[in-house]
C-alpha atoms as a PDB file:
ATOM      1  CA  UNK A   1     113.312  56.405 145.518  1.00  0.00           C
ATOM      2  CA  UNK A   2     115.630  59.507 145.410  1.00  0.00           C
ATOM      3  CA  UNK A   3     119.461  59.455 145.920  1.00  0.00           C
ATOM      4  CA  UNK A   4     121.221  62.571 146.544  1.00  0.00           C
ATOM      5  CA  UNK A   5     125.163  61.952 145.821  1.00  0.00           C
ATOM      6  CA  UNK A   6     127.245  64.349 147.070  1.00  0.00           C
ATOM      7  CA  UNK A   7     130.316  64.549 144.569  1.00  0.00           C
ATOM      8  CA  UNK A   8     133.659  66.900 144.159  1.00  0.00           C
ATOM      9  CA  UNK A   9     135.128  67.263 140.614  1.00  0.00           C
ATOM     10  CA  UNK A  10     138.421  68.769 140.200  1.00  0.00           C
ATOM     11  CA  UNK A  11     139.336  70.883 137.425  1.00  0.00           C
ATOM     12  CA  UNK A  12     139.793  69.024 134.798  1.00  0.00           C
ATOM     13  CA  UNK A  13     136.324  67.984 135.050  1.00  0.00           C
ATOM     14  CA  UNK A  14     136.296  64.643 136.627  1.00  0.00           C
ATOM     15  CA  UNK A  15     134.649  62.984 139.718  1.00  0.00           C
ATOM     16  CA  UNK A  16     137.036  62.693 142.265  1.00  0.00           C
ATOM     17  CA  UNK A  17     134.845  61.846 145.603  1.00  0.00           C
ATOM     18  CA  UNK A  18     131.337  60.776 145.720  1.00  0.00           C
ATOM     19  CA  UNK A  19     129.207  60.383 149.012  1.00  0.00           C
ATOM     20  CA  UNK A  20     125.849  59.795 149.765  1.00  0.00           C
ATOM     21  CA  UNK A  21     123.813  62.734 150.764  1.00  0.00           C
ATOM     22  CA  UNK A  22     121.157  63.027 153.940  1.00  0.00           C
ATOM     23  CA  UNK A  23     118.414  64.065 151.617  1.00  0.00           C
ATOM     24  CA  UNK A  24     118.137  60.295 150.134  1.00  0.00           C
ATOM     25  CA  UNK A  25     115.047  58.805 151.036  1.00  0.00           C
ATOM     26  CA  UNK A  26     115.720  54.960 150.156  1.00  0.00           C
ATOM     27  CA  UNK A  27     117.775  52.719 152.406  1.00  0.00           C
ATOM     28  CA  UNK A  28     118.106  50.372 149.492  1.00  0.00           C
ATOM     29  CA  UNK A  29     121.822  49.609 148.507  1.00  0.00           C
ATOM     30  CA  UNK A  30     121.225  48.674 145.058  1.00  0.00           C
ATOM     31  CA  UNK A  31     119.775  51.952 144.150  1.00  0.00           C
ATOM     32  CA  UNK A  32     122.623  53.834 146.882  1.00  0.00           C
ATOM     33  CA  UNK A  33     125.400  52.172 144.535  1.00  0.00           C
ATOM     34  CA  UNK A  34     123.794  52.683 141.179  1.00  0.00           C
ATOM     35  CA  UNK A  35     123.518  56.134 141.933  1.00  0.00           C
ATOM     36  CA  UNK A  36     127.271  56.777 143.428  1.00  0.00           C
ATOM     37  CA  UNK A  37     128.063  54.562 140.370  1.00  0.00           C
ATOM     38  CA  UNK A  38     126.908  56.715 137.697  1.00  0.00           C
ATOM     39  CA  UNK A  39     128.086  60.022 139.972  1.00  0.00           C
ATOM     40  CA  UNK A  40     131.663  58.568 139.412  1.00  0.00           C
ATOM     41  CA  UNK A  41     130.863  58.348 135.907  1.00  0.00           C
ATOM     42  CA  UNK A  42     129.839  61.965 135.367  1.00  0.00           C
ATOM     43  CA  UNK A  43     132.020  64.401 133.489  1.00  0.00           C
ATOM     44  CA  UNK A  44     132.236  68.290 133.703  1.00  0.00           C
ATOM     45  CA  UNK A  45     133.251  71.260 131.424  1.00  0.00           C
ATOM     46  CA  UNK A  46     136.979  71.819 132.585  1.00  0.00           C
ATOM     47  CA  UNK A  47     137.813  74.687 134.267  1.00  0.00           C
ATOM     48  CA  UNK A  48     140.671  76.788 134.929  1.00  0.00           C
ATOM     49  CA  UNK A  49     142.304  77.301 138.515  1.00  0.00           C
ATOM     50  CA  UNK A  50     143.337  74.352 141.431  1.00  0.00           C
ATOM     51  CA  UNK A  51     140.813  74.499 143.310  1.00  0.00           C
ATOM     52  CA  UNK A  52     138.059  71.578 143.314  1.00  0.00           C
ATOM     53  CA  UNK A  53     134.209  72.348 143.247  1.00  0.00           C
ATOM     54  CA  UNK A  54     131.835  70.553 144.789  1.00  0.00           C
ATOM     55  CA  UNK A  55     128.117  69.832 144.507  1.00  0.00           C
ATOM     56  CA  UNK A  56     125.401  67.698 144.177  1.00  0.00           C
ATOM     57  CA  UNK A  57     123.405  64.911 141.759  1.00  0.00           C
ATOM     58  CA  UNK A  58     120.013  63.941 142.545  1.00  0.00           C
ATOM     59  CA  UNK A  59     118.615  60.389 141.101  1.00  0.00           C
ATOM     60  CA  UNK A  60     115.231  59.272 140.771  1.00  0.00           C
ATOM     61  CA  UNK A  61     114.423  55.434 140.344  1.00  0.00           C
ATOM     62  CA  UNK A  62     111.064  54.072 139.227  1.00  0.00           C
ATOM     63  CA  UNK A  63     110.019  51.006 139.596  1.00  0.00           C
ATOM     64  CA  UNK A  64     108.029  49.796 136.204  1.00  0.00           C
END
């Protein structure tokens, strides 16, 4: 499944909001909170100014 997490970082470089995007395809809330999870978890290049960026972080899970 793919899960698209929508996520703002502020300047500093750190995850401040995380959603989940329209373009996931699962439904499965395991892989939906693993994925916002990890998003929370990321961590940017600081940069200088106030404003906050956003963007996106696609996951792909695998089932082995």
């Amino acid at each position: 499944g793919r899960v698209v997490v929508s996520i703002t970082v502020n300047p500093g470089g750190f995850v401040v909001a995380t959603s989940i995007n329209r373009l996931t395809n699962t439904v499965n809330p395991a892989l939906r909170k693993a994925a916002e999870d990890a998003a929370k978890k990321a961590r940017f290049n600081a940069v200088e100014g106030l404003n906050n960026q956003t963007g996106t972080i696609t996951y792909y899970f695998n089932l082995r």
